[in-house]
Protein backbone atom coordinates (compact mmCIF):
# COMPACT_ATOMS: atom_id res chain seq x y z
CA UNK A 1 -29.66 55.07 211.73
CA UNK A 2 -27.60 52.89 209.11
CA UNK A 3 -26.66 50.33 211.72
CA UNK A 4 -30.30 50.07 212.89
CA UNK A 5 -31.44 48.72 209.13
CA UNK A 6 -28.45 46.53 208.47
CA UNK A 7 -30.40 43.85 209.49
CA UNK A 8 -32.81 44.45 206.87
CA UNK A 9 -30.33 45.19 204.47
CA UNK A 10 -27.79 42.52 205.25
CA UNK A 11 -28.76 39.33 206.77
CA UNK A 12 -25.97 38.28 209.18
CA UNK A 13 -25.59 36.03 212.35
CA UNK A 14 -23.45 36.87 214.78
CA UNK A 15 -21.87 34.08 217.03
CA UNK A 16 -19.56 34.89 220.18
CA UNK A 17 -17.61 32.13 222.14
CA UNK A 18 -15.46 32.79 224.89
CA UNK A 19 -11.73 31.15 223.69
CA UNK A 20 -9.78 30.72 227.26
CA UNK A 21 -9.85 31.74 230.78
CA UNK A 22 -8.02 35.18 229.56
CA UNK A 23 -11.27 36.77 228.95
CA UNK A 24 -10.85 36.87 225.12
CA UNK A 25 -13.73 35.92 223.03
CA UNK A 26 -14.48 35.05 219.28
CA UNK A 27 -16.98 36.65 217.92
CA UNK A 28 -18.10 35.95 214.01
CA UNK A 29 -20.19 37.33 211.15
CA UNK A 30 -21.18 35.56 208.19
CA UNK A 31 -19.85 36.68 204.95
CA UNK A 32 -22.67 36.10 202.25
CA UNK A 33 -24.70 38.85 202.80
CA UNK A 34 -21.43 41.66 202.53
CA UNK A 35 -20.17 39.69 199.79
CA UNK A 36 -23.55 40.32 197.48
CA UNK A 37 -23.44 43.87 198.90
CA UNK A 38 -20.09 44.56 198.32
CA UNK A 39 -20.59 42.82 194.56
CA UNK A 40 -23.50 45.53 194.12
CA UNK A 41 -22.24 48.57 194.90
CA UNK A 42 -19.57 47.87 192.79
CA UNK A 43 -21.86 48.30 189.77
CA UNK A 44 -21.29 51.28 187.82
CA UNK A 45 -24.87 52.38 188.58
CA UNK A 46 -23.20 53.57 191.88
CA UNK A 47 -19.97 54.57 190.69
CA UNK A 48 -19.83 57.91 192.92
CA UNK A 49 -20.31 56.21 195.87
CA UNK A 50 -18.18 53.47 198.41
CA UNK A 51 -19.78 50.95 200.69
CA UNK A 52 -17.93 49.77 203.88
CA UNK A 53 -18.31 47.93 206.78
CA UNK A 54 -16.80 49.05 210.18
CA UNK A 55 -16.67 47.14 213.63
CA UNK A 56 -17.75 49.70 215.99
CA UNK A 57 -18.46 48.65 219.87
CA UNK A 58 -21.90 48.84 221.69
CA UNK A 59 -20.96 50.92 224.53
CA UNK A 60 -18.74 53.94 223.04
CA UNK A 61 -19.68 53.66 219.27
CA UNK A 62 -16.33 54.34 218.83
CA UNK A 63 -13.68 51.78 216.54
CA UNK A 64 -13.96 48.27 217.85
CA UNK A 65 -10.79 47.34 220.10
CA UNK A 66 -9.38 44.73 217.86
CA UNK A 67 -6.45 44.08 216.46
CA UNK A 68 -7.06 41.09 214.16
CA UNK A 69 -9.45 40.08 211.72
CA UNK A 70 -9.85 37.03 210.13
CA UNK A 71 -11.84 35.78 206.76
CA UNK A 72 -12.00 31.77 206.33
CA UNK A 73 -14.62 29.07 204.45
CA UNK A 74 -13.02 26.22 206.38
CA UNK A 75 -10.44 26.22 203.39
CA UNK A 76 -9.05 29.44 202.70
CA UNK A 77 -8.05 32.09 205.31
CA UNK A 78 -7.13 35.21 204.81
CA UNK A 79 -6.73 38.25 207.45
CA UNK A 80 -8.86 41.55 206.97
CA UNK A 81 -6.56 44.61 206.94
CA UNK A 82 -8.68 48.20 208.04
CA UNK A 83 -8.32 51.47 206.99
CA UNK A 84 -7.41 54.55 208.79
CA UNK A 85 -10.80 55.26 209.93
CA UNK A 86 -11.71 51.65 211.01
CA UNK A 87 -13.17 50.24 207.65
CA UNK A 88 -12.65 46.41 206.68
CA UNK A 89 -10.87 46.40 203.46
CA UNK A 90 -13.03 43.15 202.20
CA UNK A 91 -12.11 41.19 199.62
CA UNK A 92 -14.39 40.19 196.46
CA UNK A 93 -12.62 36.65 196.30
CA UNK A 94 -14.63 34.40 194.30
CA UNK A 95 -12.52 31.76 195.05
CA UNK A 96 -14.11 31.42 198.45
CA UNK A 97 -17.44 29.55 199.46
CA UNK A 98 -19.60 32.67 200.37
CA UNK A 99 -22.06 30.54 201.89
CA UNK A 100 -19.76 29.10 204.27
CA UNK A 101 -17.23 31.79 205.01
CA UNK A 102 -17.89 34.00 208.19
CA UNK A 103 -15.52 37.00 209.48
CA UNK A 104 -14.11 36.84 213.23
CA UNK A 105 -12.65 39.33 215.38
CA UNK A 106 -11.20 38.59 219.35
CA UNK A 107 -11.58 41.50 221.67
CA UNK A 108 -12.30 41.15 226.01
CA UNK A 109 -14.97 38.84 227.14
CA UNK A 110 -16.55 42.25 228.45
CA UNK A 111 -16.37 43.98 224.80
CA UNK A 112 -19.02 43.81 222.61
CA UNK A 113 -18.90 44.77 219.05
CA UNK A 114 -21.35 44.86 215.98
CA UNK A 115 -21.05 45.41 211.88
CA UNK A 116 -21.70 48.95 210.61
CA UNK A 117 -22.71 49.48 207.05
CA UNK A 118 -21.36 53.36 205.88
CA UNK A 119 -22.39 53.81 202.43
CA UNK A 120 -20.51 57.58 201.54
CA UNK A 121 -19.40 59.59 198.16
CA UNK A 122 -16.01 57.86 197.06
CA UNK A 123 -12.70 59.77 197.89
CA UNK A 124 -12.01 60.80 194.43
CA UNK A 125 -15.68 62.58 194.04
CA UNK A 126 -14.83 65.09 196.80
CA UNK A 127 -12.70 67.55 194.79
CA UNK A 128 -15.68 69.38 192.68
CA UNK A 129 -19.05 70.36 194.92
CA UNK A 130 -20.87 71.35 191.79
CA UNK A 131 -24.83 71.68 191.92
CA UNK A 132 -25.39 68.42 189.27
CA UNK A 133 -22.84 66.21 191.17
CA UNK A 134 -24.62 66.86 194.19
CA UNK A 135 -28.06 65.94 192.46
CA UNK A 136 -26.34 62.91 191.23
CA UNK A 137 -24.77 61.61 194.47
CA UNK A 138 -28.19 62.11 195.74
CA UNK A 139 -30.51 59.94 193.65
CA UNK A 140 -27.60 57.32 193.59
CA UNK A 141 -27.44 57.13 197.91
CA UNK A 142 -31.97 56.61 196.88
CA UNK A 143 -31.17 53.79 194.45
CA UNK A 144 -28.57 51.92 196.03
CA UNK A 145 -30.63 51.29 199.10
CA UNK A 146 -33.61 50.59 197.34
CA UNK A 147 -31.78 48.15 195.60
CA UNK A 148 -29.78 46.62 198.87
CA UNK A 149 -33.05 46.36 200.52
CA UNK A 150 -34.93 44.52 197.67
CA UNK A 151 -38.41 43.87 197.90
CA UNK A 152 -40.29 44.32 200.47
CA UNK A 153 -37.97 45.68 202.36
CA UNK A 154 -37.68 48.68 200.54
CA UNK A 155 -41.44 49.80 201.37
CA UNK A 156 -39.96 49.63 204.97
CA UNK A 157 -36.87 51.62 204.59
CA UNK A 158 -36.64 55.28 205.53
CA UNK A 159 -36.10 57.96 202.77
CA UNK A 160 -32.80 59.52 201.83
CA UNK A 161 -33.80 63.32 202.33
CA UNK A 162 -30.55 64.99 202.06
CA UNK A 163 -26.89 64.80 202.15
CA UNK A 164 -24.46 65.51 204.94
CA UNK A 165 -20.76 67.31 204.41
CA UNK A 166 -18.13 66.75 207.18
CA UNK A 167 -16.05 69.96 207.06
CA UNK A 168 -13.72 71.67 209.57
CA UNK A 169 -15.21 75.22 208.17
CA UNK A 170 -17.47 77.29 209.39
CA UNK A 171 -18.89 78.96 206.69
CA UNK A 172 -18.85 77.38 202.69
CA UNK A 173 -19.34 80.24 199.64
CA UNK A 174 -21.50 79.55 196.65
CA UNK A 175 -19.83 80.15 193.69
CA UNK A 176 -21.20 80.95 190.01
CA UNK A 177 -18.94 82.08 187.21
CA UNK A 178 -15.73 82.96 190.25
CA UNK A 179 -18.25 85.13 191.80
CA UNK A 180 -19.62 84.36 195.20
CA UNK A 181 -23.60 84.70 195.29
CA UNK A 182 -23.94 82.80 198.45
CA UNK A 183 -22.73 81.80 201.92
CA UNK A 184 -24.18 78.30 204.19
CA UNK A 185 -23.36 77.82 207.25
CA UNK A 186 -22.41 74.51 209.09
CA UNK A 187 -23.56 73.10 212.17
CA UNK A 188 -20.82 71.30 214.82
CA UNK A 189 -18.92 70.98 211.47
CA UNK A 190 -21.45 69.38 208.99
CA UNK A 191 -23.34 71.32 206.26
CA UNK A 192 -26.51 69.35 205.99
CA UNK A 193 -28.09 69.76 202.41
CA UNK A 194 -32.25 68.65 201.45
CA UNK A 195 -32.87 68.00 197.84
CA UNK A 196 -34.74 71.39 198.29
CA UNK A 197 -31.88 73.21 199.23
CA UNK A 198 -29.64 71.22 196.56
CA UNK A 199 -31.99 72.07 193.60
CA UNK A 200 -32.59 75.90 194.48
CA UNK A 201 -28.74 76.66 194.19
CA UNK A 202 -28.25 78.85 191.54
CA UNK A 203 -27.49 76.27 187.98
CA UNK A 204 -23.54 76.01 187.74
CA UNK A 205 -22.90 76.87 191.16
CA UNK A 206 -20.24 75.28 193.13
CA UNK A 207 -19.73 74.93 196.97
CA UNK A 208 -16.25 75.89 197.64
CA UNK A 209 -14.04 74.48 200.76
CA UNK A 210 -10.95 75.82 202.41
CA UNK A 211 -10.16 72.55 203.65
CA UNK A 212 -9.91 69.25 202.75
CA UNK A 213 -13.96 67.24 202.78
CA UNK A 214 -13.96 64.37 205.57
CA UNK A 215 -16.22 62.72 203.54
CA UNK A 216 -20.36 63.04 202.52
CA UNK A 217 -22.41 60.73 203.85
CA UNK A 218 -26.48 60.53 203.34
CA UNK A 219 -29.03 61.70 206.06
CA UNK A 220 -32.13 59.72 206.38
CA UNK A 221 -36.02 60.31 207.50
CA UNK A 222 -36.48 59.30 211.08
């Protein structure tokens, strides 16, 4: 679902050119449109939450089979380094001409890969599941992509109706005052969470996990 708006959200052309008769090709994004996204959810209006963009490929949706990115205005160059997971450590240069810059990638003539946006709770929020973080983490995944879309395009995006934990566990305990009042259950690993749900936990409750959060990502209407 996030891929499928990034169009709206981010405007970016894609340009692919086969390079040689070894069946490598060049494919490029331009820059201008992550840069001003990047820039925004850096404000501290979203300070509980980390934007990335990933190369994924079409046919397996799996981590783009790459193994060097490149930024470059025609003047400066500089290569993109990824995280663990995939993610394109972007820089917020301002020394570089935005408008001009473009990000490129070589993989097999038959490989195909496209940008995906992940917007998800930042690393260092994901030690304390209380009830008002999770209210807060919620309205800030609503505002940050009303603001990314802009107008109109936010009358055309879907509606952030809940948030979705990546856990290993099985079962997560509600927790008020070191007493447990509750018990959710996960499904193939996620606990999936409605504002409903969120705001009819008990006030001062806390989720508790066993093991460490993968990371909490929004759901959205389909």
């Amino acid at each position: 679902m996030l891929s499928k708006f990034l169009k709206l959200l981010i405007p970016v052309l894609i340009i692919s050119s086969p390079v040689s008769a070894n069946t490598q090709k060049k494919t490029s994004f331009t820059y201008a449109g992550l840069y001003k996204s990047l820039k925004t959810s850096k404000q501290s209006d979203f300070s509980q939450l980390s934007l990335h963009f990933l190369l994924i490929e079409n046919k397996t949706n799996e981590r783009c089979p790459t193994k060097k990115v490149t930024l470059s205005d025609g003047e400066l160059n500089q290569q993109v380094l990824l995280n663990d997971q995939g993610a394109l450590l972007l820089p917020l240069n301002k020394n570089l001409k935005t408008d001009h810059a473009a990000i490129s990638f070589f993989t097999d003539e038959k490989i195909s890969c496209h940008l995906s946006m992940e917007i998800s709770v930042a690393d260092f929020e994901l030690d304390k599941f209380s009830k008002s973080n999770m209210i807060s983490w919620f309205n800030q995944f609503e505002d940050i992509y009303s603001t990314l879309a802009g107008w109109p395009g936010r009358y055309f995006m879907p509606s952030v109706n809940g948030i979705a934990i990546h856990t290993s566990q099985k079962d997560i305990n509600v927790v008020v005052d070191n007493q447990n009042v509750n018990q959710l259950a996960t499904v193939d690993n996620i606990l999936l969470l409605t504002r409903d749900m969120i705001s009819n936990l008990p006030n001062d409750s806390e989720l508790i996990f066993n093991q460490k959060i993968k990371k909490v990502l929004p759901t959205l209407e389909k």
